[in-house]
Protein backbone atom coordinates (compact mmCIF):
# COMPACT_ATOMS: atom_id res chain seq x y z
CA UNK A 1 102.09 117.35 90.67
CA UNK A 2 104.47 119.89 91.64
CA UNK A 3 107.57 119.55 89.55
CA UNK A 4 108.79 116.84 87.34
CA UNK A 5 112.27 116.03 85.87
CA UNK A 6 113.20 113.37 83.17
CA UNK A 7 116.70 111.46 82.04
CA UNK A 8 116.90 108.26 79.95
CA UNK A 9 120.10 106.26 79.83
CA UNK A 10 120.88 103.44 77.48
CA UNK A 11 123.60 100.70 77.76
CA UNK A 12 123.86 97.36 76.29
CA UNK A 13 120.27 97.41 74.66
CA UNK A 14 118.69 98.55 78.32
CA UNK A 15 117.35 101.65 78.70
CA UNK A 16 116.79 103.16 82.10
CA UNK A 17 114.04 105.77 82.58
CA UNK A 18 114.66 108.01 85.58
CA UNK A 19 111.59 110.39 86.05
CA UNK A 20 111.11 112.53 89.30
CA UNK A 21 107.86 113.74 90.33
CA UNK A 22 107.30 115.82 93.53
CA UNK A 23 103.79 115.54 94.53
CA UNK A 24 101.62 117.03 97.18
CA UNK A 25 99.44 114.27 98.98
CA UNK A 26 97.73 116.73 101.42
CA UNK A 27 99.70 115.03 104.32
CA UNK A 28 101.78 116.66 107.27
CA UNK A 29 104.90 114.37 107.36
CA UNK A 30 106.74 111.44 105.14
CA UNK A 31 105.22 108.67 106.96
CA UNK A 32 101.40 109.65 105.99
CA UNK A 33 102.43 110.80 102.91
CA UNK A 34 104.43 107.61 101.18
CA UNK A 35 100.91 105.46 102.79
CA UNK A 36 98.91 107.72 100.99
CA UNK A 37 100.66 107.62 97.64
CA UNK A 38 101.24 103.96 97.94
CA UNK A 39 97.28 103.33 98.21
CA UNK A 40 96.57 105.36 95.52
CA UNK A 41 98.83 103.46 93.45
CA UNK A 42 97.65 100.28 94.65
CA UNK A 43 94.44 101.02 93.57
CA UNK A 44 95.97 101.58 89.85
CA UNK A 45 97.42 97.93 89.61
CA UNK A 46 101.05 98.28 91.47
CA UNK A 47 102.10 96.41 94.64
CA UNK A 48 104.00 97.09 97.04
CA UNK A 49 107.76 94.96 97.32
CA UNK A 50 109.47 97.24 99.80
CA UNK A 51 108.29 99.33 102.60
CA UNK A 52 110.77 100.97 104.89
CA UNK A 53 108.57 103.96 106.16
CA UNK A 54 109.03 106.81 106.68
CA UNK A 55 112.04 106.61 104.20
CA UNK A 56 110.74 104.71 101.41
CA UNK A 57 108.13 102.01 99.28
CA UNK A 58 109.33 100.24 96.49
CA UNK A 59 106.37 99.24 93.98
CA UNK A 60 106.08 97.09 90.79
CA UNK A 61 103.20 97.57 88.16
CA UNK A 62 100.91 93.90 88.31
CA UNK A 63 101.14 93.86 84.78
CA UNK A 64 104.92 94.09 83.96
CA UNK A 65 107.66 92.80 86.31
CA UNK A 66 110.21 94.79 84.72
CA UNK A 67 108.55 98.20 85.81
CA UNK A 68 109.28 99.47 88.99
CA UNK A 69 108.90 102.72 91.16
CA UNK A 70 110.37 104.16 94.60
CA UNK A 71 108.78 106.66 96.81
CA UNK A 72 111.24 108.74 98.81
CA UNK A 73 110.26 111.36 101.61
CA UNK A 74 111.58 113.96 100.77
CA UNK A 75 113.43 114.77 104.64
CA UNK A 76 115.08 111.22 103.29
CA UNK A 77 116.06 112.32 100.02
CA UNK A 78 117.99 115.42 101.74
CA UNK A 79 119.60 113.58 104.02
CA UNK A 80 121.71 110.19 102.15
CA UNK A 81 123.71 113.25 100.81
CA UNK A 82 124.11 114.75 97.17
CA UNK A 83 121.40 114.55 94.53
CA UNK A 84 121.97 114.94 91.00
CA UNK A 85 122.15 118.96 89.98
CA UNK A 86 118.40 118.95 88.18
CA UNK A 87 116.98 117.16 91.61
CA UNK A 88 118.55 119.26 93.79
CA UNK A 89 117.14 122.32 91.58
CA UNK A 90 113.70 120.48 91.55
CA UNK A 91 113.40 120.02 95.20
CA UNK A 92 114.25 123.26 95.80
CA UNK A 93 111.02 125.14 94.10
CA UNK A 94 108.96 123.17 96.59
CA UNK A 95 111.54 124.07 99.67
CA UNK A 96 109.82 123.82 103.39
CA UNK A 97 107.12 122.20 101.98
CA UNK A 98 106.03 118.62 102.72
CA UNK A 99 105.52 115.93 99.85
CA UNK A 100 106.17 112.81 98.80
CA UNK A 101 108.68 112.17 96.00
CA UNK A 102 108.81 109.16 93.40
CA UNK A 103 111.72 108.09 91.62
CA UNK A 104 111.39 105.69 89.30
């Protein structure tokens, strides 16, 4: 793992966990990267519900519906327009490299 940032938010008894994590797979563009990180987690117990490569995979852990996680390339996450301050800042210690990013 490269860098890692963290926010909870709570309203009406639900709390909302928003963790970044900027990982290195070892793979030269989005497309091989989200695959990779994808199989690794499907060998930990999540499944895949949404694939829209090279942009994104949306995964939910077997054991608990209400857990969920999104991969992001991160040439998608720079271009749907402004991040939140703390991602921005996050992404930007691991500029002109090439990783996969999960938001969950």
């Amino acid at each position: 793992m490269l860098a890692e940032t963290k926010a909870e938010v709570t309203w009406d008894g639900l709390t909302l966990v928003r963790e970044v994590l900027i990982i290195d797979v070892g793979s030269p563009d989005s497309r091989q990267a989200l695959s990779k990180a994808s199989g690794l987690l499907q060998e930990r117990g999540w499944s895949i519900i949404d694939q829209q490569l090279p942009k994104s995979v949306t995964m939910e852990l077997s054991q608990r519906e209400d857990v969920q996680l999104s991969l992001y390339g991160v040439e998608f996450v720079k271009s749907v327009g402004p991040m939140e301050p703390h991602d921005e800042k996050t992404l930007g210690r691991e500029a002109g490299r090439k990783h996969c990013c999960s938001w969950s």
